[in-house]
C-alpha atoms as a PDB file:
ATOM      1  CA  UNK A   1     117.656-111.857 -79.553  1.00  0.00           C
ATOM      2  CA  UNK A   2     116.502-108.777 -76.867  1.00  0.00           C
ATOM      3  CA  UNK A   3     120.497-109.060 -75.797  1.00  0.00           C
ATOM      4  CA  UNK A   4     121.438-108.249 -79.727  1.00  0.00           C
ATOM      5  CA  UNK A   5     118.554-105.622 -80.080  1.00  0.00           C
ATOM      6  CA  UNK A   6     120.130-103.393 -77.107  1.00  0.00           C
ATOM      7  CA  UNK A   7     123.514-103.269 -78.168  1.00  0.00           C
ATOM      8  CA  UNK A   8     122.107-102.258 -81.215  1.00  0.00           C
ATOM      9  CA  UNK A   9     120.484 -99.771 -80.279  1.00  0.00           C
ATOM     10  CA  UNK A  10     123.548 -99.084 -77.721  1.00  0.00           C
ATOM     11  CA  UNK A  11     125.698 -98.582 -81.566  1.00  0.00           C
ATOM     12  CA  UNK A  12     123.068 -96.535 -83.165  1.00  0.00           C
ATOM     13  CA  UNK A  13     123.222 -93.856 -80.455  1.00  0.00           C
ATOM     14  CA  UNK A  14     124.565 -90.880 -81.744  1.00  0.00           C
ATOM     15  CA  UNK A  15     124.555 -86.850 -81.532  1.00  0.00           C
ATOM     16  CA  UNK A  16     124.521 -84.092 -84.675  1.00  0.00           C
ATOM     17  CA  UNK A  17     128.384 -83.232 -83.652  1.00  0.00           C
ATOM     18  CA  UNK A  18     129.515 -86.921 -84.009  1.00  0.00           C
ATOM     19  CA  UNK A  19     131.006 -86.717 -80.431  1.00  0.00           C
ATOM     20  CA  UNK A  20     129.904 -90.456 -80.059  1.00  0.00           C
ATOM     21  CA  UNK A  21     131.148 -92.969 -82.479  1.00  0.00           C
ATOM     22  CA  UNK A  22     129.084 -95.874 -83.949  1.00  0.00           C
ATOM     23  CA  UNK A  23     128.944 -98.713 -86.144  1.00  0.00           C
ATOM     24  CA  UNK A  24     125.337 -96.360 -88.032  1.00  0.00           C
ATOM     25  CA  UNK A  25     124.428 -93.020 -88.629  1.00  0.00           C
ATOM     26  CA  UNK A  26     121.136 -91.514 -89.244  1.00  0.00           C
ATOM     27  CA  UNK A  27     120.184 -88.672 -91.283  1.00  0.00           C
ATOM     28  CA  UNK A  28     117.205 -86.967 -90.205  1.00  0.00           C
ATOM     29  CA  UNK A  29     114.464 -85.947 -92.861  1.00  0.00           C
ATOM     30  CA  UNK A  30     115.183 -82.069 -94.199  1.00  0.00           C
ATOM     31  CA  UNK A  31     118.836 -82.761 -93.966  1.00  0.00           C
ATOM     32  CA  UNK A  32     121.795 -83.875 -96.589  1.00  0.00           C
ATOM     33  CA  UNK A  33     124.764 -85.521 -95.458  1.00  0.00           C
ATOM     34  CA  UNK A  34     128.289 -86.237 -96.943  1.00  0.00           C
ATOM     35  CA  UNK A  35     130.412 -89.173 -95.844  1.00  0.00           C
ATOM     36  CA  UNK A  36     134.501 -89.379 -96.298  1.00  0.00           C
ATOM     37  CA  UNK A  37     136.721 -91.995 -96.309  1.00  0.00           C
ATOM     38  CA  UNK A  38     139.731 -91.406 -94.544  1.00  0.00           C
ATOM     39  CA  UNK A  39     139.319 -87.686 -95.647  1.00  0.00           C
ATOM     40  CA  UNK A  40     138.383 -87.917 -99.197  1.00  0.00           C
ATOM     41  CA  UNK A  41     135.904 -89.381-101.802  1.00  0.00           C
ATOM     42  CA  UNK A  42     132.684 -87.897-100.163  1.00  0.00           C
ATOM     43  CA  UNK A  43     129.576 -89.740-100.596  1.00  0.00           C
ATOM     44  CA  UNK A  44     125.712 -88.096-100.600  1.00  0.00           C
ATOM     45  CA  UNK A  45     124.189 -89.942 -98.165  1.00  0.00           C
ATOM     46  CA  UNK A  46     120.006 -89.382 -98.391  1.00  0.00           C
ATOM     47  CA  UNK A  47     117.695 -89.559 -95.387  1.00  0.00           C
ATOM     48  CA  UNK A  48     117.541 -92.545 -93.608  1.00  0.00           C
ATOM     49  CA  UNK A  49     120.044 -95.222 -92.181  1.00  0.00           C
ATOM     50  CA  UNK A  50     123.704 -95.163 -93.347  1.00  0.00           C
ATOM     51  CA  UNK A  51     126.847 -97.105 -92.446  1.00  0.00           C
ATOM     52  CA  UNK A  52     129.753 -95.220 -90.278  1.00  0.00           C
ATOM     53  CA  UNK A  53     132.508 -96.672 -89.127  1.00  0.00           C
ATOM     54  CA  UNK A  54     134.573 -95.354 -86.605  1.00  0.00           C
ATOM     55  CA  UNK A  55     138.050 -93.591 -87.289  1.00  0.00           C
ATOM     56  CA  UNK A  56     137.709 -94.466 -91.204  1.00  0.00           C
ATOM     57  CA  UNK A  57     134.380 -92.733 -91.850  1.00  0.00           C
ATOM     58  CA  UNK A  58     133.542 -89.281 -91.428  1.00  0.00           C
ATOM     59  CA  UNK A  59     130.217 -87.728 -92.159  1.00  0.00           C
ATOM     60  CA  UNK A  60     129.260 -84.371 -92.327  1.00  0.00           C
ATOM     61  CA  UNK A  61     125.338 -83.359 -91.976  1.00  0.00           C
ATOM     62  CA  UNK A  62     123.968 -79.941 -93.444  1.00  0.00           C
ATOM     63  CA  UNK A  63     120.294 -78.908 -92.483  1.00  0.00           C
ATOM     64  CA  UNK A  64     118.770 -77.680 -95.728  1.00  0.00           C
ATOM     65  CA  UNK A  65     115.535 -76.284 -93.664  1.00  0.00           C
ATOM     66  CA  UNK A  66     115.015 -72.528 -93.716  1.00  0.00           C
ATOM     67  CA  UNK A  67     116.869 -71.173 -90.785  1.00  0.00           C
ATOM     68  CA  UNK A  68     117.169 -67.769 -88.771  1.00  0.00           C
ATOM     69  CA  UNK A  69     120.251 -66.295 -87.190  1.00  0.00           C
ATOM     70  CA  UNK A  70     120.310 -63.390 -84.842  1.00  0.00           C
ATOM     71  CA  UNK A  71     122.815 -60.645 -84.239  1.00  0.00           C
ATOM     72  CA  UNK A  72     122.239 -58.594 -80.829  1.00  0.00           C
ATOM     73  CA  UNK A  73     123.352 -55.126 -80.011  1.00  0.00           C
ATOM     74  CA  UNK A  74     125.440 -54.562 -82.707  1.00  0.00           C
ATOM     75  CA  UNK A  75     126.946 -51.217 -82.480  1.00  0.00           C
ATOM     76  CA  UNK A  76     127.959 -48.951 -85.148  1.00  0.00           C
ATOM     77  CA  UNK A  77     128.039 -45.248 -86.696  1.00  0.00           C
ATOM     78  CA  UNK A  78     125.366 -43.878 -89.333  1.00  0.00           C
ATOM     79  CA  UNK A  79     126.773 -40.971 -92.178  1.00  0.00           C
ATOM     80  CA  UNK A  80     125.971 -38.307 -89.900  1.00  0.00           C
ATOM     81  CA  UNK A  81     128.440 -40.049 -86.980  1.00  0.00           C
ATOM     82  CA  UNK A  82     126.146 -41.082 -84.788  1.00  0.00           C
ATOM     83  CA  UNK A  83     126.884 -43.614 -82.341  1.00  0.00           C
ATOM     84  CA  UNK A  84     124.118 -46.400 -82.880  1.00  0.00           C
ATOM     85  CA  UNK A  85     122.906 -49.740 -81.679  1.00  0.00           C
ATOM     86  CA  UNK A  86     120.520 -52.231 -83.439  1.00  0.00           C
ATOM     87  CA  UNK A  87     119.481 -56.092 -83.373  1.00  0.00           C
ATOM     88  CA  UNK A  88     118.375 -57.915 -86.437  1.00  0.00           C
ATOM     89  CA  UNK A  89     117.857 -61.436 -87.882  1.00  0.00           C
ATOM     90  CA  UNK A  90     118.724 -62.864 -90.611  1.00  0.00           C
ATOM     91  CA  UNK A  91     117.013 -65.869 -92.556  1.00  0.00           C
ATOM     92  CA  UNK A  92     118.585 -68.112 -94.394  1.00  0.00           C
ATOM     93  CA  UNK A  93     118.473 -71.628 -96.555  1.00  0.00           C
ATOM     94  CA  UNK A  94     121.033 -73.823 -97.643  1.00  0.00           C
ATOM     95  CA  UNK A  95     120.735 -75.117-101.506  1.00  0.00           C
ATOM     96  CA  UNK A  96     123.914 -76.950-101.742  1.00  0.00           C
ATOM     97  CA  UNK A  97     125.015 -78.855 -99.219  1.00  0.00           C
ATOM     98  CA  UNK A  98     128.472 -79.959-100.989  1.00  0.00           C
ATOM     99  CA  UNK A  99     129.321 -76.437-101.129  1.00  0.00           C
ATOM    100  CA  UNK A 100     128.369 -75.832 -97.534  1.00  0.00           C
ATOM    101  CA  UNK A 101     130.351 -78.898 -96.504  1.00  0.00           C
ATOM    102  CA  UNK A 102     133.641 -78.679 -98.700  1.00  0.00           C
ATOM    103  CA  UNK A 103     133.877 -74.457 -99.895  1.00  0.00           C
ATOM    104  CA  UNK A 104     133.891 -72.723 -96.012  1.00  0.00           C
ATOM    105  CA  UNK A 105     135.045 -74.435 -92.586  1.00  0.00           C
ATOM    106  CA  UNK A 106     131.639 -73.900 -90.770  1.00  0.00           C
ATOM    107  CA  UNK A 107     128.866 -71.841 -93.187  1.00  0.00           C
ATOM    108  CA  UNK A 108     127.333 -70.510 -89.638  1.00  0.00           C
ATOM    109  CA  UNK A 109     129.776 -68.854 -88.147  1.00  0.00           C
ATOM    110  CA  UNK A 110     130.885 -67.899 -91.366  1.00  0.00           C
ATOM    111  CA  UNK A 111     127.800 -66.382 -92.360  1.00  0.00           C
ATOM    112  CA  UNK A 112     127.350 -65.112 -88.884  1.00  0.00           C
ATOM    113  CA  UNK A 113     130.844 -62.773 -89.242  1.00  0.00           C
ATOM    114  CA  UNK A 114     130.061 -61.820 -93.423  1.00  0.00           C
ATOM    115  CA  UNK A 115     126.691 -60.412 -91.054  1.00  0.00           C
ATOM    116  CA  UNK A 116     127.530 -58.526 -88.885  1.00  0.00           C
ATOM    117  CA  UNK A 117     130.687 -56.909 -90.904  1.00  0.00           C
ATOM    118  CA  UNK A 118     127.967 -55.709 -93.964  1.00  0.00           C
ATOM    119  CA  UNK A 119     125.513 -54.623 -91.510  1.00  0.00           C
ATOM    120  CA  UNK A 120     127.851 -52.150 -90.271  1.00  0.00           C
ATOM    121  CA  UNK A 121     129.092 -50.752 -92.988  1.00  0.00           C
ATOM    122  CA  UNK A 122     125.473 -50.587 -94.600  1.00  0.00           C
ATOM    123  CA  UNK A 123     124.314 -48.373 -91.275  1.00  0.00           C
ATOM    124  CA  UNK A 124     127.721 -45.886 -92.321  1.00  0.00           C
ATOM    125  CA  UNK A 125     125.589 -45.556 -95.766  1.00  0.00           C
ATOM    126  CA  UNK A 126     122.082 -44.404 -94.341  1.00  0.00           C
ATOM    127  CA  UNK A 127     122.120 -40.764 -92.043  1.00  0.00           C
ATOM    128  CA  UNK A 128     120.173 -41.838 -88.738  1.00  0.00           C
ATOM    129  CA  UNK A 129     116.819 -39.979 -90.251  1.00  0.00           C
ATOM    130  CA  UNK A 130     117.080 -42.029 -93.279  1.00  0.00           C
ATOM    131  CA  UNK A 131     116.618 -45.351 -91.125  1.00  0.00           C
ATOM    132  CA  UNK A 132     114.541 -43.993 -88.916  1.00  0.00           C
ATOM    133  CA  UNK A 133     112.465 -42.684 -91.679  1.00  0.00           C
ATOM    134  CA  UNK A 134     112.697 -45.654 -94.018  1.00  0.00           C
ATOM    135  CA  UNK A 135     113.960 -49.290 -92.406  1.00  0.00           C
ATOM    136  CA  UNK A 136     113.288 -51.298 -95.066  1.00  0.00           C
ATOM    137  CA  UNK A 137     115.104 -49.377 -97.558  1.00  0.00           C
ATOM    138  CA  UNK A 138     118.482 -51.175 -95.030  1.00  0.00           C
ATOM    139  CA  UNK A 139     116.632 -54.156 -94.662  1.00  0.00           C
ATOM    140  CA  UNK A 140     117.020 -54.696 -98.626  1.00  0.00           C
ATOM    141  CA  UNK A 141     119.861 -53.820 -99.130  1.00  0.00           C
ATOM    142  CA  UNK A 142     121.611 -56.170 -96.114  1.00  0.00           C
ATOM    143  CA  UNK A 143     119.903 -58.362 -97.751  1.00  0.00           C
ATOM    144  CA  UNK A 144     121.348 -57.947-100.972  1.00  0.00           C
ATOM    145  CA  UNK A 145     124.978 -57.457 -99.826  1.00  0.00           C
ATOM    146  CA  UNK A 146     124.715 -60.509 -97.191  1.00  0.00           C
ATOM    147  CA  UNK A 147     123.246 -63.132-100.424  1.00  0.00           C
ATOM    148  CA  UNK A 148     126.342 -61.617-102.612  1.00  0.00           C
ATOM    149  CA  UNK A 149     128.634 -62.882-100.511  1.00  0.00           C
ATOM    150  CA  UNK A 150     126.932 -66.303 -99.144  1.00  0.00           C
ATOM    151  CA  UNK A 151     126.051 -67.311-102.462  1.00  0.00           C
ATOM    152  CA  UNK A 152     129.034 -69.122-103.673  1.00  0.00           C
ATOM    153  CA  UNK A 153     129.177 -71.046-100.132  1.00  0.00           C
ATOM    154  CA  UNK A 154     125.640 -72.906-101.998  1.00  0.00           C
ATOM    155  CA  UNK A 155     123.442 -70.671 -99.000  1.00  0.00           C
ATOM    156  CA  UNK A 156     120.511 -68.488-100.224  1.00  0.00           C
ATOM    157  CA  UNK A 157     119.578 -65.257 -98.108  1.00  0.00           C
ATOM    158  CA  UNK A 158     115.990 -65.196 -97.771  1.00  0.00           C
ATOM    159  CA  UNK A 159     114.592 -62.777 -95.414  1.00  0.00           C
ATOM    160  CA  UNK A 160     116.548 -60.146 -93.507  1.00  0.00           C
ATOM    161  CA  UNK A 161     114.559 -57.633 -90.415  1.00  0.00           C
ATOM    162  CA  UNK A 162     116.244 -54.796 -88.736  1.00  0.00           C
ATOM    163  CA  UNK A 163     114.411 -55.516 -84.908  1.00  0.00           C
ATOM    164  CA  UNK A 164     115.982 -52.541 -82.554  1.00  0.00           C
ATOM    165  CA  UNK A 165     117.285 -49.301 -83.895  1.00  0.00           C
ATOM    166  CA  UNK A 166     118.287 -46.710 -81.720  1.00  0.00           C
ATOM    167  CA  UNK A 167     121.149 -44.452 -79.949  1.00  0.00           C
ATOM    168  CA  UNK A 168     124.233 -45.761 -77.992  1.00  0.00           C
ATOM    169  CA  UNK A 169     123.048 -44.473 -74.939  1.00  0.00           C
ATOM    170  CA  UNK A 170     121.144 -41.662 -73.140  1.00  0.00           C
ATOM    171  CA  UNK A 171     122.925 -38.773 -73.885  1.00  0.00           C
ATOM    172  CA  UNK A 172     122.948 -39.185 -77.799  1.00  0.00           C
ATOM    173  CA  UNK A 173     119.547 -39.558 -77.140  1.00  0.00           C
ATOM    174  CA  UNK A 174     118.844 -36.005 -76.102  1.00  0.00           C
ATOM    175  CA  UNK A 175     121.077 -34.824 -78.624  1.00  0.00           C
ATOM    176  CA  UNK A 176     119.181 -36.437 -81.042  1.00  0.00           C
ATOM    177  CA  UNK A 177     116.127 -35.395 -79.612  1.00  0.00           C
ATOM    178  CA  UNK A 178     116.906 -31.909 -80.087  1.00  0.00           C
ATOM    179  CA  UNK A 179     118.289 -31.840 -83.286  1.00  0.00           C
ATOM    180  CA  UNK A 180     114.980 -33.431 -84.516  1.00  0.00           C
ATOM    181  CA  UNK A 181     112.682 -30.970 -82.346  1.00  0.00           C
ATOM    182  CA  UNK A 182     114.631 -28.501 -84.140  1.00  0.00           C
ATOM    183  CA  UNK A 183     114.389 -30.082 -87.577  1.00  0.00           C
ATOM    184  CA  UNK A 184     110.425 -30.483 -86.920  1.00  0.00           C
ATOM    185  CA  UNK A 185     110.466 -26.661 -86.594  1.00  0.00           C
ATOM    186  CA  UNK A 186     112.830 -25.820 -89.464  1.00  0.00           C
ATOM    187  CA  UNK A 187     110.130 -28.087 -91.765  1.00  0.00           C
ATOM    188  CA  UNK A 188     106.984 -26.315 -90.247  1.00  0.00           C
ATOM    189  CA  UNK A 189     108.193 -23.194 -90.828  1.00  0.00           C
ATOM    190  CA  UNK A 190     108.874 -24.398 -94.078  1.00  0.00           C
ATOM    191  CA  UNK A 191     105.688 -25.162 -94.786  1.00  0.00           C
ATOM    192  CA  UNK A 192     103.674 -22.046 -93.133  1.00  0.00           C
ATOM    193  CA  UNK A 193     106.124 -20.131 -95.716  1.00  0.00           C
ATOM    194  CA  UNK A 194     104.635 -22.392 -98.135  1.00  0.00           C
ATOM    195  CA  UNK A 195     101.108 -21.770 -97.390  1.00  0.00           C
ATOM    196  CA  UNK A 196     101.920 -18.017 -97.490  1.00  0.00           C
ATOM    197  CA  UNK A 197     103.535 -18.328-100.835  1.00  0.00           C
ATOM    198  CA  UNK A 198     100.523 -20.451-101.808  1.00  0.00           C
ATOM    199  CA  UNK A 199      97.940 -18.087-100.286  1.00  0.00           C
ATOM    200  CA  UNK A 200      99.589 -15.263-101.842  1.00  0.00           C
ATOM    201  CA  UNK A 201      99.588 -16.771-105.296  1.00  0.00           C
ATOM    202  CA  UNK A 202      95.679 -17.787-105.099  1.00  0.00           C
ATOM    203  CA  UNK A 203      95.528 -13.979-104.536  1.00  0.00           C
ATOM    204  CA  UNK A 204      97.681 -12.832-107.417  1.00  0.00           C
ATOM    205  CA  UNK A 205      95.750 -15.553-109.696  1.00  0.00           C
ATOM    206  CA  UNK A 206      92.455 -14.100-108.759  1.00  0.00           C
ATOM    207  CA  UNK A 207      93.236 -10.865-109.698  1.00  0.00           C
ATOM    208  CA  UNK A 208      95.192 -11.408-112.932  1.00  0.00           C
ATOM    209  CA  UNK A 209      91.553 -13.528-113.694  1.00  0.00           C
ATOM    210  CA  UNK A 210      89.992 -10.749-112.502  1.00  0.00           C
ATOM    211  CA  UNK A 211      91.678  -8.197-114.833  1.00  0.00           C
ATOM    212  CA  UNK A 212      91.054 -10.295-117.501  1.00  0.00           C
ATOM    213  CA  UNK A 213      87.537 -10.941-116.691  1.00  0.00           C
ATOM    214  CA  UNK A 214      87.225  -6.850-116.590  1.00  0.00           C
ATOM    215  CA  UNK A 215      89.149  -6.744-120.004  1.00  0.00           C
ATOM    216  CA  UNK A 216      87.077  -9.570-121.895  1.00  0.00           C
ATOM    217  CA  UNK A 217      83.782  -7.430-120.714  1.00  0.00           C
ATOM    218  CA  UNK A 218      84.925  -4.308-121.719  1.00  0.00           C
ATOM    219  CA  UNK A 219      85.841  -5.467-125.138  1.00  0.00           C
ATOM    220  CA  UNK A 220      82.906  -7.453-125.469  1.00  0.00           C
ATOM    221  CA  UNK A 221      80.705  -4.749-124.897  1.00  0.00           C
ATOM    222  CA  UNK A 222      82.736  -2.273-126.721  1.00  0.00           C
ATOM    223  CA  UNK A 223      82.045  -4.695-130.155  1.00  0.00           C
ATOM    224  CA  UNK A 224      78.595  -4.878-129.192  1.00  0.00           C
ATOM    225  CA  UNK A 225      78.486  -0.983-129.016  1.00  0.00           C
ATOM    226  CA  UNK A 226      80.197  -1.122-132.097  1.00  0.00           C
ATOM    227  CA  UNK A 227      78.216  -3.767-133.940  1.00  0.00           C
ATOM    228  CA  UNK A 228      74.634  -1.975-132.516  1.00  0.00           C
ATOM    229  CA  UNK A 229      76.214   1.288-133.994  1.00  0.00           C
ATOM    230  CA  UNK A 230      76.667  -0.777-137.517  1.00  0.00           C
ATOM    231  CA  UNK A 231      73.506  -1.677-137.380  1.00  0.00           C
ATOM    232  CA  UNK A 232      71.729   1.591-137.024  1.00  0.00           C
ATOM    233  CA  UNK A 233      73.908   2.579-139.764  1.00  0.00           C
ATOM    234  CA  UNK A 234      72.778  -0.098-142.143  1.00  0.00           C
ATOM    235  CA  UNK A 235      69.503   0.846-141.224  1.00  0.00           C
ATOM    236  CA  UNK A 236      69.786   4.426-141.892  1.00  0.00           C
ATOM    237  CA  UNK A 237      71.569   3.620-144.979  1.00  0.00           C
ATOM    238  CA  UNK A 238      69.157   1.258-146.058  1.00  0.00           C
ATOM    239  CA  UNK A 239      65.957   3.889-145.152  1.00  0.00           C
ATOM    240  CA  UNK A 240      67.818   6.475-147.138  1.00  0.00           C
ATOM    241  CA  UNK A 241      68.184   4.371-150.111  1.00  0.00           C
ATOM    242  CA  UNK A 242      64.661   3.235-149.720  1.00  0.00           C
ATOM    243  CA  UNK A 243      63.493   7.259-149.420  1.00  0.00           C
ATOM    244  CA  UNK A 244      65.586   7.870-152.749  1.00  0.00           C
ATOM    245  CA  UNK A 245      64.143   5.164-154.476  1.00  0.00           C
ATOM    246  CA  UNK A 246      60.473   6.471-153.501  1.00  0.00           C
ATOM    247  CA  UNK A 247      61.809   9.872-154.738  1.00  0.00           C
ATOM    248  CA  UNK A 248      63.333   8.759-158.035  1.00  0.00           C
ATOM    249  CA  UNK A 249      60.198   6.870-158.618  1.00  0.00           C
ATOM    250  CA  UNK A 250      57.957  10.397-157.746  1.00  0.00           C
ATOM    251  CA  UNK A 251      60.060  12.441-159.740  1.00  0.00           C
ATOM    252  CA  UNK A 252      59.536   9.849-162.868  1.00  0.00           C
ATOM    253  CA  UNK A 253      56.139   9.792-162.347  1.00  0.00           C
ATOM    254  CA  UNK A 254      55.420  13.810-161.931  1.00  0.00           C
ATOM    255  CA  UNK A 255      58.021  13.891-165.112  1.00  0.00           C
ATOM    256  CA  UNK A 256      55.615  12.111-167.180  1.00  0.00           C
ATOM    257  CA  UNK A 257      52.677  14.163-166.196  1.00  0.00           C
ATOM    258  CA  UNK A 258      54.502  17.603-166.999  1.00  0.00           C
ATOM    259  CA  UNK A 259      55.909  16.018-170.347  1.00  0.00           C
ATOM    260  CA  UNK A 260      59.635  15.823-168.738  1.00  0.00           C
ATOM    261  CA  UNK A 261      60.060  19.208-167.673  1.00  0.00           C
ATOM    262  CA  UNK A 262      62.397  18.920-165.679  1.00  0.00           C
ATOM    263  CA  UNK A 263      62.313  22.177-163.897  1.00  0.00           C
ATOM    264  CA  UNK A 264      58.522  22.339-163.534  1.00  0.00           C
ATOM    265  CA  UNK A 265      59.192  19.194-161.946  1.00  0.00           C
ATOM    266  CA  UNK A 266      61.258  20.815-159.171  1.00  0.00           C
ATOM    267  CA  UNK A 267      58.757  23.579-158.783  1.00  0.00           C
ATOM    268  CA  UNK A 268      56.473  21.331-158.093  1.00  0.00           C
ATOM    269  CA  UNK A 269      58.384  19.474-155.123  1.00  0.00           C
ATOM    270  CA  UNK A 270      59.608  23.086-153.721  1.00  0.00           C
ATOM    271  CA  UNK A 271      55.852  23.468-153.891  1.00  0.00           C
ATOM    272  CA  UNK A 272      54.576  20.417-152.483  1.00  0.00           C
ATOM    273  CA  UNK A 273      57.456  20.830-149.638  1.00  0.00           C
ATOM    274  CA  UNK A 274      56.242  24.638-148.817  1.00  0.00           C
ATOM    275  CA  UNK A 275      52.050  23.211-148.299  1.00  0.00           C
ATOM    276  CA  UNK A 276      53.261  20.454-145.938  1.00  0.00           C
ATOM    277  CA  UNK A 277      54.864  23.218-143.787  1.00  0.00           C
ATOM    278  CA  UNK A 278      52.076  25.019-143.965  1.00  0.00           C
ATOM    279  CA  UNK A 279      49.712  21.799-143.054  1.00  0.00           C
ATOM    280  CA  UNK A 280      51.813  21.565-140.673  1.00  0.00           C
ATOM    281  CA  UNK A 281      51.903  25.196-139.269  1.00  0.00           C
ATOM    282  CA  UNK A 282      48.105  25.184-139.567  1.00  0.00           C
ATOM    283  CA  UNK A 283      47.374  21.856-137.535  1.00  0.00           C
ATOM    284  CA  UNK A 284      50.278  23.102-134.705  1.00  0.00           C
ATOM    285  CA  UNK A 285      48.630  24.429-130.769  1.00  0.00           C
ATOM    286  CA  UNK A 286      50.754  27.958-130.815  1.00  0.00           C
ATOM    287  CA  UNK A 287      50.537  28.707-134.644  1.00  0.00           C
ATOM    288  CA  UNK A 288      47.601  30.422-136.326  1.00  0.00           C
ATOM    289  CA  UNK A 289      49.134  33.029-138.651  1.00  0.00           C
ATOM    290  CA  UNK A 290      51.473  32.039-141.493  1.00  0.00           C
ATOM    291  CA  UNK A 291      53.034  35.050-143.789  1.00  0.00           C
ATOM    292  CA  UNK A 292      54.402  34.582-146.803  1.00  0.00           C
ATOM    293  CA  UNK A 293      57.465  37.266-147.676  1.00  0.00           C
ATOM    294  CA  UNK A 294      57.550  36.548-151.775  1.00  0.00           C
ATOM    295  CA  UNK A 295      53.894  36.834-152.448  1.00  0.00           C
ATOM    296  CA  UNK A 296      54.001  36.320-156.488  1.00  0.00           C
ATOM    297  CA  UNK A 297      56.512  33.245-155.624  1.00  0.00           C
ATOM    298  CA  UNK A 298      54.375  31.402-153.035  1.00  0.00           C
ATOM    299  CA  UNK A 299      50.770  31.896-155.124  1.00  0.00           C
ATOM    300  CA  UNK A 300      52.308  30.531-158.234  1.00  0.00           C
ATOM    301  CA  UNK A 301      54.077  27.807-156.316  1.00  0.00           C
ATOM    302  CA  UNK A 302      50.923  26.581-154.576  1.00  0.00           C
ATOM    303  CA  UNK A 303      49.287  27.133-157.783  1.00  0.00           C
ATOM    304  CA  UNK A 304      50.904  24.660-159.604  1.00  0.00           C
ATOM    305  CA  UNK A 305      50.615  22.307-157.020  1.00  0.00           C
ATOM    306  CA  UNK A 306      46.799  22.422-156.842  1.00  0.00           C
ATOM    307  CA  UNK A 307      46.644  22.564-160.658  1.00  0.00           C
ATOM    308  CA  UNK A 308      48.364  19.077-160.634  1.00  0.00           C
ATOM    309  CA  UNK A 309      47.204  17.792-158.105  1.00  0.00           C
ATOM    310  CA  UNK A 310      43.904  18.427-160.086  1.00  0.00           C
ATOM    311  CA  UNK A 311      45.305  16.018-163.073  1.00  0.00           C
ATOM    312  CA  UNK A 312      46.591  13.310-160.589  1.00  0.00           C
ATOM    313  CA  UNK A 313      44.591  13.350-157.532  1.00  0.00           C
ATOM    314  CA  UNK A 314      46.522   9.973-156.296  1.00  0.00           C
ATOM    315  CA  UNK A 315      49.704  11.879-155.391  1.00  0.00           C
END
């Protein structure tokens, strides 16, 4: 029984390459494997122990596990012609292991070359400042361009990583050095011009807001002259019509008392006019002499006016 169990296990010895034939082959969790007869009719053989025999059988083991690949110092030339070198690695998965088997010879290698040819000629798409600026912007789109052309092998791109960037060698370097010292001065420049323009545009702002702050108080206070003037106006207007109103109301009333005669009635106001003169003459500092040049005209006048003022002592 211990003699059969060695030369089992003897037969069950194997490697992933199939270098060593046996009787049994195992497939390994996280893998999918096909098995041929004599070339043809391939069989899905699930995880687990599977018969294999020699010269008839051939079987064919795909690791569907996520896997990365890595391409070293691969050189190439951005837009701008410069010479470049970069590293990167590129994850992968396989989702159908009959295509990976039967549609390409060997999906590493082949995925491996479709690599490194795209990642080439997506650095001749970016200028050097562009990568350097923005590496993921080439990270997505290798990884678009590298899952095109995979895809119909049944392996999905999953992740892909740009991990060294940089010039060929030393003297690019300097080159490139100066060019971008130079383009670090060309873009502050740029912006001290800016700040001028912007400086100088506060400035202009301030005083156009100025001139219009000047303008809006000058018109306001020109309508505020006006409307004070308007005012006063109404006012006077309104004390004048009050005045003539008093007046009509006098003249009606001194009417009635000299039985409408009218120009008795205007004798009398010349008359009343020429005493408050007088009054006033009389009660002034410098004043204390007051001639009269029509005599006859100035008695009667002041005549009258006492006389009615006798008959209506209220006015």
């Amino acid at each position: 029984m211990l003699k059969n169990t060695v030369r089992l296990s003897k037969i069950v010895g194997f490697n992933n390459s199939e270098q060593k034939r046996s009787f049994l082959t195992i497939v390994n969790q996280g893998f999918e494997a096909y098995r041929t007869t004599l070339g043809k009719n391939p069989i899905h053989l699930k995880p687990g122990l599977s018969l294999s025999l020699p010269v008839i059988h051939h079987v064919q083991k795909v690791d569907m596990r996520e896997a990365g690949m890595g391409v070293d110092k691969i050189s190439a030339f951005t837009k701008d012609n410069v010479p470049v070198q970069l590293s990167a690695v590129l994850f992968y998965q396989v989702k159908n292991a009959y295509k990976a088997c039967f549609d390409v010879t060997d999906y590493r290698s082949s995925i491996y070359s479709v690599g490194t040819s795209s990642l080439r000629s997506i650095v001749g798409q970016f200028e050097y400042d562009q990568i350097i600026g923005d590496r993921n912007k080439l990270n997505k789109e290798w990884l678009s361009v590298v899952g095109n052309s995979i895809e119909h092998w049944g392996v999905q791109t999953t992740k892909a990583e740009i991990q060294s960037f940089g010039p060929l060698d030393a003297s690019v370097a300097r080159t490139l050095e100066k060019q971008m010292d130079a383009e670090r001065d060309r873009r502050q420049q740029e912006l001290n011009t800016r700040a001028k323009i912007n400086i100088s545009e506060g400035e202009k702002q301030s005083m156009i807001l100025h001139s219009e702050g000047n303008l809006i108080a000058a018109k306001n206070l020109a309508d505020a002259n006006l409307l004070t003037m308007q005012k006063q106006a109404e006012g006077q207007k309104y004390l004048i019509e009050q005045e003539t109103v008093a007046l009509t109301k006098q003249l009606e009333t001194i009417s009635q008392q000299l039985n409408n005669d009218y120009p008795l009635t205007v004798r009398y106001l010349l008359a009343r006019r020429r005493f408050d003169e007088l009054q006033a003459i009389a009660n002034g500092k410098n004043n204390s002499t007051y001639f009269i040049n029509n005599q006859t005209e100035g008695i009667d006048s002041l005549k009258i006016f006492a006389d009615i003022q006798k008959q209506n002592p209220e006015n």
